[in-house]
Protein backbone atom coordinates (compact mmCIF):
# COMPACT_ATOMS: atom_id res chain seq x y z
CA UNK A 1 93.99 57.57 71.87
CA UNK A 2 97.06 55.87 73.24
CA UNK A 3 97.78 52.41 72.54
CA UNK A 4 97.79 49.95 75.28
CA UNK A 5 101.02 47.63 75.46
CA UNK A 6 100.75 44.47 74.20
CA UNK A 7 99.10 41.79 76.84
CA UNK A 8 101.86 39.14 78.21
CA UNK A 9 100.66 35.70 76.69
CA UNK A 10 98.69 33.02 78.95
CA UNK A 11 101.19 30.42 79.99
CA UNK A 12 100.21 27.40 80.62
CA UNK A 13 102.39 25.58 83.52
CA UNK A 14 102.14 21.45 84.19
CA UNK A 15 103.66 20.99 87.60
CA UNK A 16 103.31 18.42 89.97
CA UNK A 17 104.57 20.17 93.00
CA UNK A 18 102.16 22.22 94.43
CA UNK A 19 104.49 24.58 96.15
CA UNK A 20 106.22 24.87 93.19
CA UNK A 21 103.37 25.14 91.34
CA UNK A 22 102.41 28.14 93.27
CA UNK A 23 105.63 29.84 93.59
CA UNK A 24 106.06 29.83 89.79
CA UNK A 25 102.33 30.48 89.30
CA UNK A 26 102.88 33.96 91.55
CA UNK A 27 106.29 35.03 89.86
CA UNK A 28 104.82 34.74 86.34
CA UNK A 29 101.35 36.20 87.80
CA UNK A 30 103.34 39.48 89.06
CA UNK A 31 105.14 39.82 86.27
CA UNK A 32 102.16 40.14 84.22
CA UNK A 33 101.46 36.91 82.56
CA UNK A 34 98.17 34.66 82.45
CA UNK A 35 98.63 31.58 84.33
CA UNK A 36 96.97 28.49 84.06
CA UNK A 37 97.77 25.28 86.31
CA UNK A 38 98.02 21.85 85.45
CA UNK A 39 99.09 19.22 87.96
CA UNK A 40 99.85 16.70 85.73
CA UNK A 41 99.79 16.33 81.79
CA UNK A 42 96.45 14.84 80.41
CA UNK A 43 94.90 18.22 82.59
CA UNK A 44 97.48 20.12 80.32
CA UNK A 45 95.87 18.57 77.00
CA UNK A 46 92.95 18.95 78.40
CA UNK A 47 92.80 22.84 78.93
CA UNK A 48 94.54 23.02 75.26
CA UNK A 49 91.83 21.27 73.87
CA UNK A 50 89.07 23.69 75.55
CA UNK A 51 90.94 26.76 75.22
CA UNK A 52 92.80 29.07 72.37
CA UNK A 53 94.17 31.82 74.31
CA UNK A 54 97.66 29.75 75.67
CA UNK A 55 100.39 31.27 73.64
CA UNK A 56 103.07 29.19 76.21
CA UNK A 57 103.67 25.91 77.79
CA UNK A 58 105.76 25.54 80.75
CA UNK A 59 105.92 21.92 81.93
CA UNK A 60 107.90 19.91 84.63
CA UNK A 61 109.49 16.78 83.11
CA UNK A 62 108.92 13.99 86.12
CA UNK A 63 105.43 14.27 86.92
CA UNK A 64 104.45 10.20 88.04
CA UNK A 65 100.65 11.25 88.04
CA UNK A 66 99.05 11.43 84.46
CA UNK A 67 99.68 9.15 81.27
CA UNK A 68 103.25 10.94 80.12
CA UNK A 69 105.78 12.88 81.43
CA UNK A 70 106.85 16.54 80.56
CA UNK A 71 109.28 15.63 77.44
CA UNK A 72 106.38 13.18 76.27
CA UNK A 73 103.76 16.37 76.81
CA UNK A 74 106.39 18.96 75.07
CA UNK A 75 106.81 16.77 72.01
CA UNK A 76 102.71 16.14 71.82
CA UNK A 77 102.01 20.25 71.90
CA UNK A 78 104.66 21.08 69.15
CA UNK A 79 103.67 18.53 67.09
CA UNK A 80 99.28 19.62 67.57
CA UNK A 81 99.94 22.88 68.77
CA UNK A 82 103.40 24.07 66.86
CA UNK A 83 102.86 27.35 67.27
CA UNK A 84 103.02 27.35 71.35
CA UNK A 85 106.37 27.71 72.36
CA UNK A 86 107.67 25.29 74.71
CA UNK A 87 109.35 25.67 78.29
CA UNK A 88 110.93 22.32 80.13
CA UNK A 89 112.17 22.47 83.66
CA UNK A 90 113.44 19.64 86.04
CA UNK A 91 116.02 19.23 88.53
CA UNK A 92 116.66 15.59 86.83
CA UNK A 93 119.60 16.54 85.05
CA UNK A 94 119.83 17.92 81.29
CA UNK A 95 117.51 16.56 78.39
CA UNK A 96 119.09 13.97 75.78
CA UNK A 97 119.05 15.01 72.30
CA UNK A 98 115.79 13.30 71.16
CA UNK A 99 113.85 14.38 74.67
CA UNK A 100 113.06 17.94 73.55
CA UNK A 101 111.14 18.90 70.29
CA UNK A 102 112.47 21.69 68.09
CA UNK A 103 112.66 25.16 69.29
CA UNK A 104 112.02 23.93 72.92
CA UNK A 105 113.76 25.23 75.86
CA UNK A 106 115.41 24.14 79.10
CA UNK A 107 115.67 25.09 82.69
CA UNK A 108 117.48 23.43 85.61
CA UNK A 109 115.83 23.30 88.49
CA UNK A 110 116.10 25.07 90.81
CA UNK A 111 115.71 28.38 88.74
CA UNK A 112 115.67 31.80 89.64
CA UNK A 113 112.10 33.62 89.42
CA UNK A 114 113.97 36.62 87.13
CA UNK A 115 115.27 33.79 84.58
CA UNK A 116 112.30 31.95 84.30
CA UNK A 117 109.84 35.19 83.86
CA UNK A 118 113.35 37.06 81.11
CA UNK A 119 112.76 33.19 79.24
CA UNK A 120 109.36 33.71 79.27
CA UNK A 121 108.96 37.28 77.99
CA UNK A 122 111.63 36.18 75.16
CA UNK A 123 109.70 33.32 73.98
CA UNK A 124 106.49 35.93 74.12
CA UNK A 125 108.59 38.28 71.92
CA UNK A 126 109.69 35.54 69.59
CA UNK A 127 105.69 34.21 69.31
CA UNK A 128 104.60 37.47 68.96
């Protein structure tokens, strides 16, 4: 019996923007990851807490709804969650050195669709 390849993780991804919430949400969904959306950060925590299959998170940084914003959200997950891997993006400029938690990495926005999904399937092959 052959054996199937190995399932791309479920990726979670925080945006605020809903077109750019979608657009990502369809480039990682043809590429052959799980997506789940999250408009703002306590519905990120929220699907964390209720589910074990996210083996990614992918968050915005400047999201004004919610009670943090992305860096805030990345430092929560690696600190409850450490073995997620963690994705930040914004078009706000590049991350201080305290903003990011270990291991975490960065995107400018705008990003191309093929860097975001090679970034992804790295971090995949790194959690695997």
């Amino acid at each position: 019996m052959p054996e199937t390849p190995p399932e791309q993780p479920v990726v979670l991804l925080v945006e605020d923007d809903g077109l750019l919430l979608m657009e990502a949400s369809d480039t990682l969904s043809d590429a052959g990851f799980t997506v789940l959306e999250a408009p703002h950060a306590d519905k990120a925590l929220k699907v964390l807490e209720n589910r074990d299959d996210v083996g990614i998170l992918m968050t915005d940084v400047d999201m004004p709804q919610g009670s943090m914003d992305g860096f805030a959200l990345a430092r929560l997950v690696a600190d409850r969650w450490p073995s997620i891997p963690v994705l930040i993006v914004s078009g706000m400029g590049t991350p201080g050195p305290d903003d990011m938690p270990d291991g975490a990495r960065f995107i400018p926005k705008p990003y191309e669709p093929t860097t975001l999904v090679r970034t992804l399937r790295a971090f995949a092959r790194r959690a695997a």
